[in-house]
PDB file of N, CA and C in Angstrom:
ATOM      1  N   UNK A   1     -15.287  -7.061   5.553  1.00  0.00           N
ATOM      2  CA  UNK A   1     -15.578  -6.917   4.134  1.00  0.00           C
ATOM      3  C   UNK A   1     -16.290  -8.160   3.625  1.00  0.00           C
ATOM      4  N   UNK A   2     -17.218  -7.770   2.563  1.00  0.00           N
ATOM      5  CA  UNK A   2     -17.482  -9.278   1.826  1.00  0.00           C
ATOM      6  C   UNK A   2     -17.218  -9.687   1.060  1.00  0.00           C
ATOM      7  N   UNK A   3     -17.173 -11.375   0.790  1.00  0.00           N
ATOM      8  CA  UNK A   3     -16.402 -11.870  -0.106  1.00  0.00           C
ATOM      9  C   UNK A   3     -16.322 -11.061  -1.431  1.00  0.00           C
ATOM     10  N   UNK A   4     -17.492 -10.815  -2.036  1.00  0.00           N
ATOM     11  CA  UNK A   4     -17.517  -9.580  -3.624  1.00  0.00           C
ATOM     12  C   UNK A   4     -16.331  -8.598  -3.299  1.00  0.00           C
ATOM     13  N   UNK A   5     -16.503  -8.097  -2.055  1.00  0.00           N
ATOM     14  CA  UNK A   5     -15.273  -7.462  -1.871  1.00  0.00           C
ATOM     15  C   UNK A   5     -13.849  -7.356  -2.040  1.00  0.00           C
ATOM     16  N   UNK A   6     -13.497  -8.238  -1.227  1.00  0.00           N
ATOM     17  CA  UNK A   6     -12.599  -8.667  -1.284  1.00  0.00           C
ATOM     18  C   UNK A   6     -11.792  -9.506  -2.237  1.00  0.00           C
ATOM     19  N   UNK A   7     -13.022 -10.222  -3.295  1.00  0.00           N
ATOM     20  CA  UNK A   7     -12.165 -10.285  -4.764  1.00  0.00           C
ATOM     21  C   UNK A   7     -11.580  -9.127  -5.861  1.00  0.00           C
ATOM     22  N   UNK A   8     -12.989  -8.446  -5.648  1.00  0.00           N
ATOM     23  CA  UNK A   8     -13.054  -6.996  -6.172  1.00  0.00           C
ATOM     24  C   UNK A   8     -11.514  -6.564  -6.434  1.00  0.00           C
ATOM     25  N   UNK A   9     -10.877  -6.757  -4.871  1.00  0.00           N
ATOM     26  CA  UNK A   9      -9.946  -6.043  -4.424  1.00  0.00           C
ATOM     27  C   UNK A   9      -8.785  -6.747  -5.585  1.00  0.00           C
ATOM     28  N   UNK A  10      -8.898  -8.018  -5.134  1.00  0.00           N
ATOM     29  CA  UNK A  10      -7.688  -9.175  -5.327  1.00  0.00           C
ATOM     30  C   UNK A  10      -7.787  -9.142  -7.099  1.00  0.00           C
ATOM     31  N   UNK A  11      -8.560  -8.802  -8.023  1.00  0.00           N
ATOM     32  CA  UNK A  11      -8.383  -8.920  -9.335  1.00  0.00           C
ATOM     33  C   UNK A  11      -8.590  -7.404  -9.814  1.00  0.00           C
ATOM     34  N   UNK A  12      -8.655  -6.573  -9.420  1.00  0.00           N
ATOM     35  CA  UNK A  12      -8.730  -5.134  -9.646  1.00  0.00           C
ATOM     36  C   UNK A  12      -7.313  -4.621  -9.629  1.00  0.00           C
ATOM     37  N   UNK A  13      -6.647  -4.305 -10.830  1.00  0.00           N
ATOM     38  CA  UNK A  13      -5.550  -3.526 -10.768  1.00  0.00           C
ATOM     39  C   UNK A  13      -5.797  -2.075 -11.137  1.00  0.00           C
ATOM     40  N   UNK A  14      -6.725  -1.441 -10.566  1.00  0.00           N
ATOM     41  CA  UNK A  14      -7.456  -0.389 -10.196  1.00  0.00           C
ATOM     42  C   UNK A  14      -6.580   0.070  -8.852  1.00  0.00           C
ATOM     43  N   UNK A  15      -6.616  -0.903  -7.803  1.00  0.00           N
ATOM     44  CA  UNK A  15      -6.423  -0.570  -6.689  1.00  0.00           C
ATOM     45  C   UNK A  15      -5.043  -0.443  -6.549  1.00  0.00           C
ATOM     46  N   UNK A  16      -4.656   0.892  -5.527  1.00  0.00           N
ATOM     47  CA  UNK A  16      -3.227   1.245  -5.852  1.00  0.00           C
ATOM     48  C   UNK A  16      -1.953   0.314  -5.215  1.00  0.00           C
ATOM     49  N   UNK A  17      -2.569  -1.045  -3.960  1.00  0.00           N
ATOM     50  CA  UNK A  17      -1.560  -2.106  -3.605  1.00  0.00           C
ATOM     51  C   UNK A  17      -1.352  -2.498  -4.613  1.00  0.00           C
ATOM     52  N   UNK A  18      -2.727  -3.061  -5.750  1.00  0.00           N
ATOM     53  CA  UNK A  18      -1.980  -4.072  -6.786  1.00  0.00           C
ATOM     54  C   UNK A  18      -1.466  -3.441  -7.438  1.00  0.00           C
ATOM     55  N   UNK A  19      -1.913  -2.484  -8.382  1.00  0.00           N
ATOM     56  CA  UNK A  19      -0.837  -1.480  -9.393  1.00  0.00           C
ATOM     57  C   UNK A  19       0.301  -1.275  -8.899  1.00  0.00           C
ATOM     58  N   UNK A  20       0.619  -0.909  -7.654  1.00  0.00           N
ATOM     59  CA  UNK A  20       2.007  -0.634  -7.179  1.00  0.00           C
ATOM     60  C   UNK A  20       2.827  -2.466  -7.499  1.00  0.00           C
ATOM     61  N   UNK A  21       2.427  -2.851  -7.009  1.00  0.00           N
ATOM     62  CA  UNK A  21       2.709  -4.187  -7.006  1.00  0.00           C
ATOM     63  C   UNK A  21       3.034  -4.946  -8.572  1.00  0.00           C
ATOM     64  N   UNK A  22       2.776  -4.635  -9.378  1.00  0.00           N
ATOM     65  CA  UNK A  22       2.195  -4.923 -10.895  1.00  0.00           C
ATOM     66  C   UNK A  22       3.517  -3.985 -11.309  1.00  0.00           C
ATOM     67  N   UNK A  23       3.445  -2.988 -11.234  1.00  0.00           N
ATOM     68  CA  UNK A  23       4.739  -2.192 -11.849  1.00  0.00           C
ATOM     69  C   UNK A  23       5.904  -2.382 -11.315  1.00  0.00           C
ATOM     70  N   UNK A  24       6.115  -3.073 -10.233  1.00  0.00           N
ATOM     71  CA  UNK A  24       7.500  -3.683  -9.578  1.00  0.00           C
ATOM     72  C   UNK A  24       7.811  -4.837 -10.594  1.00  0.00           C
ATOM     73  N   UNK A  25       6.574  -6.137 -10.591  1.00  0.00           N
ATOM     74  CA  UNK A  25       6.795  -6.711 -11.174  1.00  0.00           C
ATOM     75  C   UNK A  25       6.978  -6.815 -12.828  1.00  0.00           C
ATOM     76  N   UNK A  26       6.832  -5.824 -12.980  1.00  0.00           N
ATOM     77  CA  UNK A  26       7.027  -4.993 -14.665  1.00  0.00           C
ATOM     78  C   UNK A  26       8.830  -4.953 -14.831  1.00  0.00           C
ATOM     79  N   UNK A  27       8.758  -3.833 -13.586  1.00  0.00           N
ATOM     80  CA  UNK A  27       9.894  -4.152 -13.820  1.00  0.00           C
ATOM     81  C   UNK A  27      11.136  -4.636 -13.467  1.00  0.00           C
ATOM     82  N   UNK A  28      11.104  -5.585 -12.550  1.00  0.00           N
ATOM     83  CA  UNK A  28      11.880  -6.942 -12.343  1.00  0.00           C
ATOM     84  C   UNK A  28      11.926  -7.857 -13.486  1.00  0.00           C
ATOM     85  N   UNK A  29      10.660  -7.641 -14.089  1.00  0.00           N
ATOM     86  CA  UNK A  29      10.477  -8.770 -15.493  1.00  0.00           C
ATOM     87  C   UNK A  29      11.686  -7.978 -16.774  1.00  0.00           C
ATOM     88  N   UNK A  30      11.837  -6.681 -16.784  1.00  0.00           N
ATOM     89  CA  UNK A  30      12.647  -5.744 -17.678  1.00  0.00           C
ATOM     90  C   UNK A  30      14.248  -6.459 -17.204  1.00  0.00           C
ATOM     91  N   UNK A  31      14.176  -6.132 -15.545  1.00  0.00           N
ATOM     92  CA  UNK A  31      15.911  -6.488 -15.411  1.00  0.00           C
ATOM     93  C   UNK A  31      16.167  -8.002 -15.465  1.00  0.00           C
ATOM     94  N   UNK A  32      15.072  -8.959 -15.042  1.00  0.00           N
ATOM     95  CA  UNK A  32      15.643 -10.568 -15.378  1.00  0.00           C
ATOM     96  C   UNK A  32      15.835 -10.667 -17.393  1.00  0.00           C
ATOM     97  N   UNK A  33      15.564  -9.643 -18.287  1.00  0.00           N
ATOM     98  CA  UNK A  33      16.050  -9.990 -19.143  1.00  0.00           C
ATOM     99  C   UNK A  33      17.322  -9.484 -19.426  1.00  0.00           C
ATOM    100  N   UNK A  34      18.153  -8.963 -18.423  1.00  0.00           N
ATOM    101  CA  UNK A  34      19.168  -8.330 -18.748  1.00  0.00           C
ATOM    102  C   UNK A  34      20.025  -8.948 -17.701  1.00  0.00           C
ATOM    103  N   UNK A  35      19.805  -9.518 -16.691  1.00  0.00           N
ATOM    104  CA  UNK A  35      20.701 -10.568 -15.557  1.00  0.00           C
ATOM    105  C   UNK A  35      20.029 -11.572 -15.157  1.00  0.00           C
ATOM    106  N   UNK A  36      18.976 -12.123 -15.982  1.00  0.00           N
ATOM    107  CA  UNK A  36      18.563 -13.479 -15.673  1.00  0.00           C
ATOM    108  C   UNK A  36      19.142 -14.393 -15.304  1.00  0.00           C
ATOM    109  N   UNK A  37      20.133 -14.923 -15.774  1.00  0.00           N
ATOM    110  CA  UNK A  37      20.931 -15.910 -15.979  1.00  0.00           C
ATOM    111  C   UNK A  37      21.992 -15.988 -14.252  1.00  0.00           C
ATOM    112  N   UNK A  38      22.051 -14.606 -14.447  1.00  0.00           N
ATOM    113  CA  UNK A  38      23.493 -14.703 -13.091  1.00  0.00           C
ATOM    114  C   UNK A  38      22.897 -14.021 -11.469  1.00  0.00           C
ATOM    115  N   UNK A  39      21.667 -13.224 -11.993  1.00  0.00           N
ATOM    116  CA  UNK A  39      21.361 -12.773 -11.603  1.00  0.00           C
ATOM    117  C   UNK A  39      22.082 -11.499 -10.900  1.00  0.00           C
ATOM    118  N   UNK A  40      21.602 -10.373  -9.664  1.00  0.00           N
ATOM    119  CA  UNK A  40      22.183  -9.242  -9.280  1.00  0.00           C
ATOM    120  C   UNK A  40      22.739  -9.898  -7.761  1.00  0.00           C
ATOM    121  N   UNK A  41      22.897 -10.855  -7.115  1.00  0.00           N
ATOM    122  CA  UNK A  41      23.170 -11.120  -5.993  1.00  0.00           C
ATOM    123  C   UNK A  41      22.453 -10.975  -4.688  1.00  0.00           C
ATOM    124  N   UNK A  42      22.592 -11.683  -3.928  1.00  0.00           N
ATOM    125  CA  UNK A  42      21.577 -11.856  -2.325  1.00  0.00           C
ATOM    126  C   UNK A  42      21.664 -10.137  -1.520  1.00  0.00           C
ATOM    127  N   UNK A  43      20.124 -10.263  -1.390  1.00  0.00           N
ATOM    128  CA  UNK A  43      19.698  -9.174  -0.573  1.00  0.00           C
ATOM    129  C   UNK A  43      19.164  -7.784  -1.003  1.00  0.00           C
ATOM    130  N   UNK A  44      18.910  -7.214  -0.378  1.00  0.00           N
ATOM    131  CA  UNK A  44      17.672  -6.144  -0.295  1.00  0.00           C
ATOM    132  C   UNK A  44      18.936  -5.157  -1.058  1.00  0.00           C
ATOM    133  N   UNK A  45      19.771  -5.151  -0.717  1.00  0.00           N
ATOM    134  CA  UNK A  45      20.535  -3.383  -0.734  1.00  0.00           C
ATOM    135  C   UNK A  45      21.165  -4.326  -2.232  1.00  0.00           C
ATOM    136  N   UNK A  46      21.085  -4.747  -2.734  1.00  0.00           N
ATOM    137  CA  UNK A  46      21.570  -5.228  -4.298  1.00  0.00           C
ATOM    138  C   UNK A  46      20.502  -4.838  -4.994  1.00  0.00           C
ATOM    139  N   UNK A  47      19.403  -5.557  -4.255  1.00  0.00           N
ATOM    140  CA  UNK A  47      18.216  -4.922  -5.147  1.00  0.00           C
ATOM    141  C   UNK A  47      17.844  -3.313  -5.565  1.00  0.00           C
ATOM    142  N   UNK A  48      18.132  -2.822  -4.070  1.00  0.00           N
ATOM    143  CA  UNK A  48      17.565  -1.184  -4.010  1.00  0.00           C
ATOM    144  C   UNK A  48      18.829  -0.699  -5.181  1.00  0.00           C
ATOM    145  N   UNK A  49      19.913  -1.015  -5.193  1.00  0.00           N
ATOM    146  CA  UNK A  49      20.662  -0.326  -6.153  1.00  0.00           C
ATOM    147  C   UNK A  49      20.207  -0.340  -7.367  1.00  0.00           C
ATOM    148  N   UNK A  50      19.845  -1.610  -8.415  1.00  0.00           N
ATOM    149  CA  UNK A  50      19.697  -1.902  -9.236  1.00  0.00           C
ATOM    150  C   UNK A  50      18.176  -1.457  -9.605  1.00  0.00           C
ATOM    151  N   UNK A  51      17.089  -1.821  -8.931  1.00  0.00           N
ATOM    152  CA  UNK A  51      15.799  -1.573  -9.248  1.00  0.00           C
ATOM    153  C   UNK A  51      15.177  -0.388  -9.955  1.00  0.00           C
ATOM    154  N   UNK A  52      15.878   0.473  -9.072  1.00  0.00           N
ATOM    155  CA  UNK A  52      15.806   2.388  -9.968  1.00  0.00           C
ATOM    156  C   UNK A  52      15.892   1.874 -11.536  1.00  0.00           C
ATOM    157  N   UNK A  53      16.743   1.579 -12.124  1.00  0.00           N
ATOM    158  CA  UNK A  53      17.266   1.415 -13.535  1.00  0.00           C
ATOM    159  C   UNK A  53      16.530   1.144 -14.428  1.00  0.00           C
ATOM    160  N   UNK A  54      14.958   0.105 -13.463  1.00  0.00           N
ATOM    161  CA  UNK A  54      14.220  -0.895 -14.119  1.00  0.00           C
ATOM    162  C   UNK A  54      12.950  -0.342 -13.942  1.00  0.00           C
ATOM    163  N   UNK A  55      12.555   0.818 -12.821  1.00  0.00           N
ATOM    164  CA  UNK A  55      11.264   1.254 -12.309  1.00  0.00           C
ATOM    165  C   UNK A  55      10.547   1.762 -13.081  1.00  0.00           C
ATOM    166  N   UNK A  56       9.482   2.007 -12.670  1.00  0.00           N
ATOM    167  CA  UNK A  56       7.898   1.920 -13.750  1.00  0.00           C
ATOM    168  C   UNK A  56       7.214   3.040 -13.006  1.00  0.00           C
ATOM    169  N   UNK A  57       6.711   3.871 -13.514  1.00  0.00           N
ATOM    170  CA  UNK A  57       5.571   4.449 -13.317  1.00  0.00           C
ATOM    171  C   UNK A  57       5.718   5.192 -11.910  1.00  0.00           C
ATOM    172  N   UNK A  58       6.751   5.767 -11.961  1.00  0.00           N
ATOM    173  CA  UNK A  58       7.160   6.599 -10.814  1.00  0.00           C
ATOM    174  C   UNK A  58       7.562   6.075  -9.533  1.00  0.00           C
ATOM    175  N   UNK A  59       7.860   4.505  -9.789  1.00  0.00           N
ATOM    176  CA  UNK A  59       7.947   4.007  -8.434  1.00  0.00           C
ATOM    177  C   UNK A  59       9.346   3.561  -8.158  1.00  0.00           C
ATOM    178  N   UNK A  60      10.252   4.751  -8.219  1.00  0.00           N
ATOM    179  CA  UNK A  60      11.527   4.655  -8.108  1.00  0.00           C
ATOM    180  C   UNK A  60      12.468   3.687  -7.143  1.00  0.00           C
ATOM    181  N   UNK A  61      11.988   3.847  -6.402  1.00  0.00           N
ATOM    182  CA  UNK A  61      12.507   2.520  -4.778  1.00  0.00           C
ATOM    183  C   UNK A  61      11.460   1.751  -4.491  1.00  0.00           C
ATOM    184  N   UNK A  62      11.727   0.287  -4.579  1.00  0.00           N
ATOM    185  CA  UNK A  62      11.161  -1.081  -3.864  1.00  0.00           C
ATOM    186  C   UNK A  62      12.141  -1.947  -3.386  1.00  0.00           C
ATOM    187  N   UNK A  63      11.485  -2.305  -1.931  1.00  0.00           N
ATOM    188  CA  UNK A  63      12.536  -2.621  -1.360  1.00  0.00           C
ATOM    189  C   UNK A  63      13.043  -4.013  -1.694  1.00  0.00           C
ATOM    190  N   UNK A  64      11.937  -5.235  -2.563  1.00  0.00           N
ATOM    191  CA  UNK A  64      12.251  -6.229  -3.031  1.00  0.00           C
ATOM    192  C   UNK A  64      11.125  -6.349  -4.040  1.00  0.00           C
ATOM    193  N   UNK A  65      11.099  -7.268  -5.091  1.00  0.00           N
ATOM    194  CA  UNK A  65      10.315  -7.615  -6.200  1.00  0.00           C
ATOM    195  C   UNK A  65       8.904  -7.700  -5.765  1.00  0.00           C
ATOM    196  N   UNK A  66       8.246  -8.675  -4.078  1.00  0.00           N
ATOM    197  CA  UNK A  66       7.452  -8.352  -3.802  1.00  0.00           C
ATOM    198  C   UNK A  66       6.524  -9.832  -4.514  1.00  0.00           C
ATOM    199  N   UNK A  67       7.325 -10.425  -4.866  1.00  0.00           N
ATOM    200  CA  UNK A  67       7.288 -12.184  -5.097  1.00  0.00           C
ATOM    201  C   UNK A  67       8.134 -12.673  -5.340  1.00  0.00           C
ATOM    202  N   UNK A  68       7.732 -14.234  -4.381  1.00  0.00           N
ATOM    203  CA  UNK A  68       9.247 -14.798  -4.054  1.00  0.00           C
ATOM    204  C   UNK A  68      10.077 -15.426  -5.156  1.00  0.00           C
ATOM    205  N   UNK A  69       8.753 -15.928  -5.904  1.00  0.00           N
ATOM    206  CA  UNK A  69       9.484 -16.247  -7.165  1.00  0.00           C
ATOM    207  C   UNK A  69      10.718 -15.423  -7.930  1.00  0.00           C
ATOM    208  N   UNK A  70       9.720 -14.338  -8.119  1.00  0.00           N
ATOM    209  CA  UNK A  70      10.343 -13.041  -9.080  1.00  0.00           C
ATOM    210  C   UNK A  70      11.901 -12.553  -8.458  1.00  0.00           C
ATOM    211  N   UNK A  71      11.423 -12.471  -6.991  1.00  0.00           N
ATOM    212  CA  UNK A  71      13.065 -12.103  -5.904  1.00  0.00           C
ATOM    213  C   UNK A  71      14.097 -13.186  -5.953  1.00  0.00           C
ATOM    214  N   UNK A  72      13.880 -14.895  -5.650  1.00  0.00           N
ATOM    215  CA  UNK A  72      15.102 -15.506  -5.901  1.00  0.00           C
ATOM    216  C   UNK A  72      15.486 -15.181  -7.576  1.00  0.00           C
ATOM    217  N   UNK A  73      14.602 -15.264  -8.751  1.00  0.00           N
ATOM    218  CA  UNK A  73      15.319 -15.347  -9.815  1.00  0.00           C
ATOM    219  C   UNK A  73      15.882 -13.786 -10.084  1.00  0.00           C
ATOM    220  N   UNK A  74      15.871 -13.104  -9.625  1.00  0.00           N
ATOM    221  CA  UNK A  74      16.163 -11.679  -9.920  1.00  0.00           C
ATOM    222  C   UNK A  74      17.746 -11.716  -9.026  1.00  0.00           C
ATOM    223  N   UNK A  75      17.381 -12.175  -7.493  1.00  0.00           N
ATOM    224  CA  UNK A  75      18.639 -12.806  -7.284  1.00  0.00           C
ATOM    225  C   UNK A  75      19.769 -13.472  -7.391  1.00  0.00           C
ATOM    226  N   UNK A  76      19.368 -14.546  -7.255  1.00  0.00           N
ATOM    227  CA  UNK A  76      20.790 -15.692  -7.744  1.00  0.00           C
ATOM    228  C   UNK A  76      20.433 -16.270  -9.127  1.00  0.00           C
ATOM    229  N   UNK A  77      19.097 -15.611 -10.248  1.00  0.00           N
ATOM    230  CA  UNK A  77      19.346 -16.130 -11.557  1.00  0.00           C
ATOM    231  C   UNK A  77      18.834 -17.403 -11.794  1.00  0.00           C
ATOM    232  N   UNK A  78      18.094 -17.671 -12.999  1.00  0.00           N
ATOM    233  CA  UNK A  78      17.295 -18.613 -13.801  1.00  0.00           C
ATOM    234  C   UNK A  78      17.926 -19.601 -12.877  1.00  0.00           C
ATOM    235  N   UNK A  79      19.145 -20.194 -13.061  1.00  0.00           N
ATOM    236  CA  UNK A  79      19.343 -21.486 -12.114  1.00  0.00           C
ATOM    237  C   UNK A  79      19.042 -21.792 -11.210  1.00  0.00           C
ATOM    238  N   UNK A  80      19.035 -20.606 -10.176  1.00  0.00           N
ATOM    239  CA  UNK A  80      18.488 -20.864  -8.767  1.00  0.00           C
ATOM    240  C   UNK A  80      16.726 -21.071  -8.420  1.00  0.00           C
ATOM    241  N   UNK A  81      16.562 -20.469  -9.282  1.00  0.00           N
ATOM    242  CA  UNK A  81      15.217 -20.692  -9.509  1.00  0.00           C
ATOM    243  C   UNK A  81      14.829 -21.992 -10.294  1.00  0.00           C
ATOM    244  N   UNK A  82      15.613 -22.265 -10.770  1.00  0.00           N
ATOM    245  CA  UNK A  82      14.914 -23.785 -11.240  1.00  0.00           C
ATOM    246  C   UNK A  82      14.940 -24.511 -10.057  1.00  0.00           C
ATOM    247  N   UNK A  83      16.322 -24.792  -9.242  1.00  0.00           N
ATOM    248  CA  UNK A  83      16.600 -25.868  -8.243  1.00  0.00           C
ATOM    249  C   UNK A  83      15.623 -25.293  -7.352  1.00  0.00           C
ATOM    250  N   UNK A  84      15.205 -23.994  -7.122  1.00  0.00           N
ATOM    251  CA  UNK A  84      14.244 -23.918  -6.096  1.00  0.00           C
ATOM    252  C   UNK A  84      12.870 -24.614  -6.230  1.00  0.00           C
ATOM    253  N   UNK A  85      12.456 -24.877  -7.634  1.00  0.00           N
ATOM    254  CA  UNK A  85      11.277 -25.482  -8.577  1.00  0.00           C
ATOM    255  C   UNK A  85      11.653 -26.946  -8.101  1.00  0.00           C
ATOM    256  N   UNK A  86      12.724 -27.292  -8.097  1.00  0.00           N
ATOM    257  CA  UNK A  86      13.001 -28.773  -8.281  1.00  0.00           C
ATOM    258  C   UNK A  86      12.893 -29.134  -6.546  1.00  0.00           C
ATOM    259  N   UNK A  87      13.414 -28.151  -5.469  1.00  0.00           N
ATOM    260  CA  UNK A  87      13.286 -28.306  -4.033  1.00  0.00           C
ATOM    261  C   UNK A  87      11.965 -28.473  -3.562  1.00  0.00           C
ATOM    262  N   UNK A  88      11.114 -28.121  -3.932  1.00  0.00           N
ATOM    263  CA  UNK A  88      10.116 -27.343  -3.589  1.00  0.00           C
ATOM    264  C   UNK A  88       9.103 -28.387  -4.180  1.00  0.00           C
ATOM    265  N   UNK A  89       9.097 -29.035  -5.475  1.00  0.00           N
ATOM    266  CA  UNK A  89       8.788 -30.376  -5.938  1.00  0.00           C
ATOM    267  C   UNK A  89       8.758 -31.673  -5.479  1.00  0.00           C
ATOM    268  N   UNK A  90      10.451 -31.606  -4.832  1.00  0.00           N
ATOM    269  CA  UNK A  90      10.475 -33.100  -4.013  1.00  0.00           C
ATOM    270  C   UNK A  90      10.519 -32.980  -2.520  1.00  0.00           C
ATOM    271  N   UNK A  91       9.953 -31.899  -1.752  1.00  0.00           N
ATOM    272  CA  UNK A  91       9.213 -31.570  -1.176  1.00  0.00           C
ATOM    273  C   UNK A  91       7.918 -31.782  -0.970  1.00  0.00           C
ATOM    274  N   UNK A  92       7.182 -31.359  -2.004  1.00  0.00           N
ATOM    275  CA  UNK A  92       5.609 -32.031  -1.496  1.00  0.00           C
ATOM    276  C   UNK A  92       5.687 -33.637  -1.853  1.00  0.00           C
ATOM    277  N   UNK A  93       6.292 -33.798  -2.974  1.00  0.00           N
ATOM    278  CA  UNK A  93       6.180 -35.473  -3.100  1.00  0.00           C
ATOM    279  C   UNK A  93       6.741 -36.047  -1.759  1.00  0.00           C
ATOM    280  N   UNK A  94       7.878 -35.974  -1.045  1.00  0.00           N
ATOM    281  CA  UNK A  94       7.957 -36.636  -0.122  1.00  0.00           C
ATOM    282  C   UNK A  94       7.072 -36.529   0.946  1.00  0.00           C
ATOM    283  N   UNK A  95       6.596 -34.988   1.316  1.00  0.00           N
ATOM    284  CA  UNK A  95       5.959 -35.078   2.124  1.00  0.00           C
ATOM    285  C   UNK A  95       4.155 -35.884   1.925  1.00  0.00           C
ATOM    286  N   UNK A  96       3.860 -35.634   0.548  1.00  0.00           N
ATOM    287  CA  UNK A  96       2.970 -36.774   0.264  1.00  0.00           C
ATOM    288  C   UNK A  96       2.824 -37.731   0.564  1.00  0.00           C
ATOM    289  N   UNK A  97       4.055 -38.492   0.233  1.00  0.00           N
ATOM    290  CA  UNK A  97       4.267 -39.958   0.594  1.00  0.00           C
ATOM    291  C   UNK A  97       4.389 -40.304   1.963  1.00  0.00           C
ATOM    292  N   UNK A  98       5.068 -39.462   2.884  1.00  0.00           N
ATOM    293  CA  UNK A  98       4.722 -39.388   3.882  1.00  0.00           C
ATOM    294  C   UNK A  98       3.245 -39.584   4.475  1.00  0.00           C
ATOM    295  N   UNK A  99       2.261 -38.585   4.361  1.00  0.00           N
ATOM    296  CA  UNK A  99       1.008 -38.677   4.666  1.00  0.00           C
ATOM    297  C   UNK A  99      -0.063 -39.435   4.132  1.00  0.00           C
ATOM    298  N   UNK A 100       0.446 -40.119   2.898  1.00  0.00           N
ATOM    299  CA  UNK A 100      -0.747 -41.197   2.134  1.00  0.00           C
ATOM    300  C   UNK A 100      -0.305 -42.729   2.550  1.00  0.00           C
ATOM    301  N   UNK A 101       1.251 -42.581   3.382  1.00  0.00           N
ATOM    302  CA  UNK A 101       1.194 -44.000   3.882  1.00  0.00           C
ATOM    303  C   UNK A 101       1.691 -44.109   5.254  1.00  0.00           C
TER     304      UNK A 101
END
């Protein structure tokens, strides 16, 4: 494919990966306002229960949010997702410092 292409693809919510993709994250964004905080608990089969409740546009079963972001906080909740922000932070800084000296 060529590059025109392949952006085409990547900013087109035309195309039915991203739309599918887009309405998961619709509605994961619906249930983190309703268990943000504590979130629904680790793993796929917590999710598949709960997700129906929240689904969009006929897309009754996903097997996870489908970003990692969106999946830990949907998981273990706003907190875990911060410390993952904060891991993940002093992470590249160390590894920075690592490689600039």
């Amino acid at each position: 494919q060529s590059d025109s292409a392949i952006i085409r693809r990547i900013t087109s919510f035309g195309d039915s990966s991203t739309s599918y993709r887009v309405n998961i994250w619709k509605g994961v964004l619906q249930m983190l306002e309703d268990i943000g905080f504590f979130g629904i608990g680790i793993g796929e089969e917590a999710f598949r229960k709960i997700y129906p409740l929240y689904s969009l546009a006929g897309i009754e079963a996903a097997p996870h949010a489908h970003n990692l972001y969106l999946q830990i906080a949907v998981e273990m909740g706003a907190v875990a997702l911060i410390f993952f922000f904060i891991l993940l932070t002093y992470a590249i800084y160390s590894l920075s410092i690592s490689y600039f000296h």
